[in-house]
N, C-alpha and C. Protein backbone atom coordinates (compact mmCIF):
# COMPACT_ATOMS: atom_id res chain seq x y z
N UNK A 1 8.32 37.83 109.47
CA UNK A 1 7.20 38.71 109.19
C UNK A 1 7.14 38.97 107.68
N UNK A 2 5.79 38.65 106.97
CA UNK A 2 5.93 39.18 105.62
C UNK A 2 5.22 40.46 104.78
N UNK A 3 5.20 41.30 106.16
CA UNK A 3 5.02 42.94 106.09
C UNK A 3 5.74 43.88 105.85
N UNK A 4 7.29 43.75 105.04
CA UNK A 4 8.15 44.24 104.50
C UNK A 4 8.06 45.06 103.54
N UNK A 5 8.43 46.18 103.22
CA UNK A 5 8.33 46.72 101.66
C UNK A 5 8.95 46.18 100.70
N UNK A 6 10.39 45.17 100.85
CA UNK A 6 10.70 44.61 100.25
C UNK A 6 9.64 43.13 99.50
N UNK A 7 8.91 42.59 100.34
CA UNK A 7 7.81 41.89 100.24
C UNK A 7 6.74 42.40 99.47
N UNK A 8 6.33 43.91 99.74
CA UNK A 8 5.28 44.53 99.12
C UNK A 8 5.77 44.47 97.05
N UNK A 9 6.67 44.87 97.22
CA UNK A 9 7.50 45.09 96.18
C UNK A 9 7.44 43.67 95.16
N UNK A 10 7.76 42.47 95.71
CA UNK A 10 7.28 41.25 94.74
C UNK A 10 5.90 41.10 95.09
N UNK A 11 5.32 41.05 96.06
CA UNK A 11 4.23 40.68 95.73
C UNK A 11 2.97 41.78 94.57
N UNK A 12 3.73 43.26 94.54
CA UNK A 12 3.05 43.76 93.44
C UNK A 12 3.85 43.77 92.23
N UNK A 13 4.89 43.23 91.86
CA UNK A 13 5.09 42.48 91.19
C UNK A 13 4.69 41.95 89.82
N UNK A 14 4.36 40.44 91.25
CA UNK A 14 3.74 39.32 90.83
C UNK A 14 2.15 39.47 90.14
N UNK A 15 1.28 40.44 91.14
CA UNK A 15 0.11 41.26 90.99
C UNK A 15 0.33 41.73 89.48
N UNK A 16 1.29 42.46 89.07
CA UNK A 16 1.05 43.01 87.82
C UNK A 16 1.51 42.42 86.36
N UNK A 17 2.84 41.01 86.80
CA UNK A 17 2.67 39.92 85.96
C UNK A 17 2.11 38.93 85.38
N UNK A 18 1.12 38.74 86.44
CA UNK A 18 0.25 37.40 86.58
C UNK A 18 -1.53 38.09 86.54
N UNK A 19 -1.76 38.57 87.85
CA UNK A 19 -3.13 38.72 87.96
C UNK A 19 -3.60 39.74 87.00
N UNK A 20 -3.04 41.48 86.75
CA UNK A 20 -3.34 42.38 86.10
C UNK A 20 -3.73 41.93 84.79
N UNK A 21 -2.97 40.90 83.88
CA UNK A 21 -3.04 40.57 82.45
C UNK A 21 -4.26 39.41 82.47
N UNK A 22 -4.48 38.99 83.78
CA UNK A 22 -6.05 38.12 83.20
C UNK A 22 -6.96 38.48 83.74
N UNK A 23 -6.79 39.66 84.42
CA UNK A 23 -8.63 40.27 85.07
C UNK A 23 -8.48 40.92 83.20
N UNK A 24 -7.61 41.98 82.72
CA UNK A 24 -7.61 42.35 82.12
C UNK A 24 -8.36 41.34 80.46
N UNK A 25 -7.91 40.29 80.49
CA UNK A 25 -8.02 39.51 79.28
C UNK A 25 -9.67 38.80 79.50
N UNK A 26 -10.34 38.32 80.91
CA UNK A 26 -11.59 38.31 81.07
C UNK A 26 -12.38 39.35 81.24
N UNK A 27 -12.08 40.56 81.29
CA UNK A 27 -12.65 41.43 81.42
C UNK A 27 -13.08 42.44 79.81
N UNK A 28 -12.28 41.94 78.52
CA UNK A 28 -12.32 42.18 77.15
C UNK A 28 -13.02 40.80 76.79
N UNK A 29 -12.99 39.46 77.05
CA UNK A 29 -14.09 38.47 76.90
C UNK A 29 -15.61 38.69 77.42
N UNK A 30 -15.31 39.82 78.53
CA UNK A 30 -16.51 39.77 79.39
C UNK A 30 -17.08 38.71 79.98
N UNK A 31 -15.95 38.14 80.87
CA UNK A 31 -16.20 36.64 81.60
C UNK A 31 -15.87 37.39 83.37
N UNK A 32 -15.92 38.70 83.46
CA UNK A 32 -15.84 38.93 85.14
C UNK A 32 -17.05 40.07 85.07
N UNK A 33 -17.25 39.53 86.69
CA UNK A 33 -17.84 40.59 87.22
C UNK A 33 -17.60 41.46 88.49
N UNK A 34 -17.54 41.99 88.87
CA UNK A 34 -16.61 43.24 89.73
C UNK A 34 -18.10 43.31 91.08
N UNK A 35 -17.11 43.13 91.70
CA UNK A 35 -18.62 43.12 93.63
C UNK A 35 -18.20 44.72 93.62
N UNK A 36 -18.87 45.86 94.49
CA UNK A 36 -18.42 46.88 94.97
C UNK A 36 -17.91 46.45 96.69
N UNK A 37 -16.68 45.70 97.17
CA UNK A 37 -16.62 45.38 98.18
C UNK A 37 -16.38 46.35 99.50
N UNK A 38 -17.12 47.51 99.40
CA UNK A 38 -17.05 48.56 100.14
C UNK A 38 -18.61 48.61 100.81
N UNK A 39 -19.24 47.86 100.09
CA UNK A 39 -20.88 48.07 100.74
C UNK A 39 -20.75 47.32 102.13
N UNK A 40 -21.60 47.50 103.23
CA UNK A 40 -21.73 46.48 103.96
C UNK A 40 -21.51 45.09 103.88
N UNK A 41 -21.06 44.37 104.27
CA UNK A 41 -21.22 42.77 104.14
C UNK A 41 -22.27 42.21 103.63
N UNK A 42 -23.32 42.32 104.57
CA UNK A 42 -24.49 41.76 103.94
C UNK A 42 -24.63 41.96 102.62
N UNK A 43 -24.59 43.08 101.87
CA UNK A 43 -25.08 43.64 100.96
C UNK A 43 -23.89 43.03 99.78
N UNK A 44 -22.59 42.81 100.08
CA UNK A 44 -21.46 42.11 99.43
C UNK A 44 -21.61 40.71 98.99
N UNK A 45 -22.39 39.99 100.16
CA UNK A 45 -22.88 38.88 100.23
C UNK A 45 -23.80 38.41 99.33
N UNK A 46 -24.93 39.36 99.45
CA UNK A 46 -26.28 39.52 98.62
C UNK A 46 -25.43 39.62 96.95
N UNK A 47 -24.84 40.34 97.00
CA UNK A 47 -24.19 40.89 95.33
C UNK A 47 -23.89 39.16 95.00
N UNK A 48 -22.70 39.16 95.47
CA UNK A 48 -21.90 37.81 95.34
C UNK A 48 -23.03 36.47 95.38
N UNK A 49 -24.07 36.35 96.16
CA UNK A 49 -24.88 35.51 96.05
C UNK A 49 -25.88 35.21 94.55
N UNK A 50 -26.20 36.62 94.41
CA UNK A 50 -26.81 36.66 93.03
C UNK A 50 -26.04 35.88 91.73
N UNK A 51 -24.88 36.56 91.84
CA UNK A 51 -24.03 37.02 90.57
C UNK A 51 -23.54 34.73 90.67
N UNK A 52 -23.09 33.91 91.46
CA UNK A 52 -23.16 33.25 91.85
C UNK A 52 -24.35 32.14 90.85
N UNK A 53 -26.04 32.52 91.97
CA UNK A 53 -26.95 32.00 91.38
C UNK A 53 -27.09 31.73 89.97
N UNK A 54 -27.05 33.56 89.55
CA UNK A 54 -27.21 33.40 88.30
C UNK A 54 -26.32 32.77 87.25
N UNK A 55 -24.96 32.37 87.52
CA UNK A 55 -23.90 31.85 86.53
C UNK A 55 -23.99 31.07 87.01
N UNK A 56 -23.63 30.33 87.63
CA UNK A 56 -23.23 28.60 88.10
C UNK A 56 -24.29 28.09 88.87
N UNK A 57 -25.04 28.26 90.04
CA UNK A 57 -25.41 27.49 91.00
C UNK A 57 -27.20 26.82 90.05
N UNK A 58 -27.70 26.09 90.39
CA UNK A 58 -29.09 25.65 90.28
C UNK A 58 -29.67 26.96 91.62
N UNK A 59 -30.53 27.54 90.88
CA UNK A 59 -31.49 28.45 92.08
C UNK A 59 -31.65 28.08 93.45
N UNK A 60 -32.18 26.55 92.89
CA UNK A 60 -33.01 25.60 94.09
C UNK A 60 -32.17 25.49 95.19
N UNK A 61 -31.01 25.38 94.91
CA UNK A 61 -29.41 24.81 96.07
C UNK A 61 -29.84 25.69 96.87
N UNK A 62 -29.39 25.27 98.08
CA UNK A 62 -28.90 26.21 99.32
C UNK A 62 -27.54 26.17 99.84
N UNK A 63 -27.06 27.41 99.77
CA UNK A 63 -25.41 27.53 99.89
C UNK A 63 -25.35 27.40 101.41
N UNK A 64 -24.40 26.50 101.65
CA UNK A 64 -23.97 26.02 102.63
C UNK A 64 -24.02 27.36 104.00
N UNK A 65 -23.92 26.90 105.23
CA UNK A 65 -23.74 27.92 106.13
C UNK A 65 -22.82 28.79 106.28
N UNK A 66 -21.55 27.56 105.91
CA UNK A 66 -20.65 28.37 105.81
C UNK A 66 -20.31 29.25 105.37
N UNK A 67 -20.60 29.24 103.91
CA UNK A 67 -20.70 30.72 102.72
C UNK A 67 -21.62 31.23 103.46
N UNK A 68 -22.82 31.62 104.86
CA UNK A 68 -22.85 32.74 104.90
C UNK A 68 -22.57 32.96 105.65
N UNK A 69 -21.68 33.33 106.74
CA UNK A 69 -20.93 34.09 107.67
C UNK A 69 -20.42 35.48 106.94
């Protein structure tokens, strides 16, 4: 089982060696953008779909089915 506190313990960690120092370092480039993932789904979806469109995708595409479940 890897529901341990001993587990919790590296894996926040690792969280504050690794991930904390590059949300942090794109986030002073201003290369992230932050979902509020507390809204409904749909509405998470909708965020993430935009934010998506507007940086990477061609408008025209249609995202697969899978991305929308």
């Amino acid at each position: 089982m890897d529901d341990t506190p001993e587990i919790h313990a590296v894996r926040l960690k690792e969280y504050e060696t690794y991930v904390a120092p590059m949300v942090q370092k794109l986030r002073i480039e201003d290369r992230i953008t932050e979902v509020n993932g507390m809204k409904p789904i749909e509405a998470v979806f909708a965020d993430m779909e935009s934010i998506v469109r507007a940086n990477i995708l061609d408008p025209e595409v249609r995202l697969p089915a899978m991305a929308r479940r």
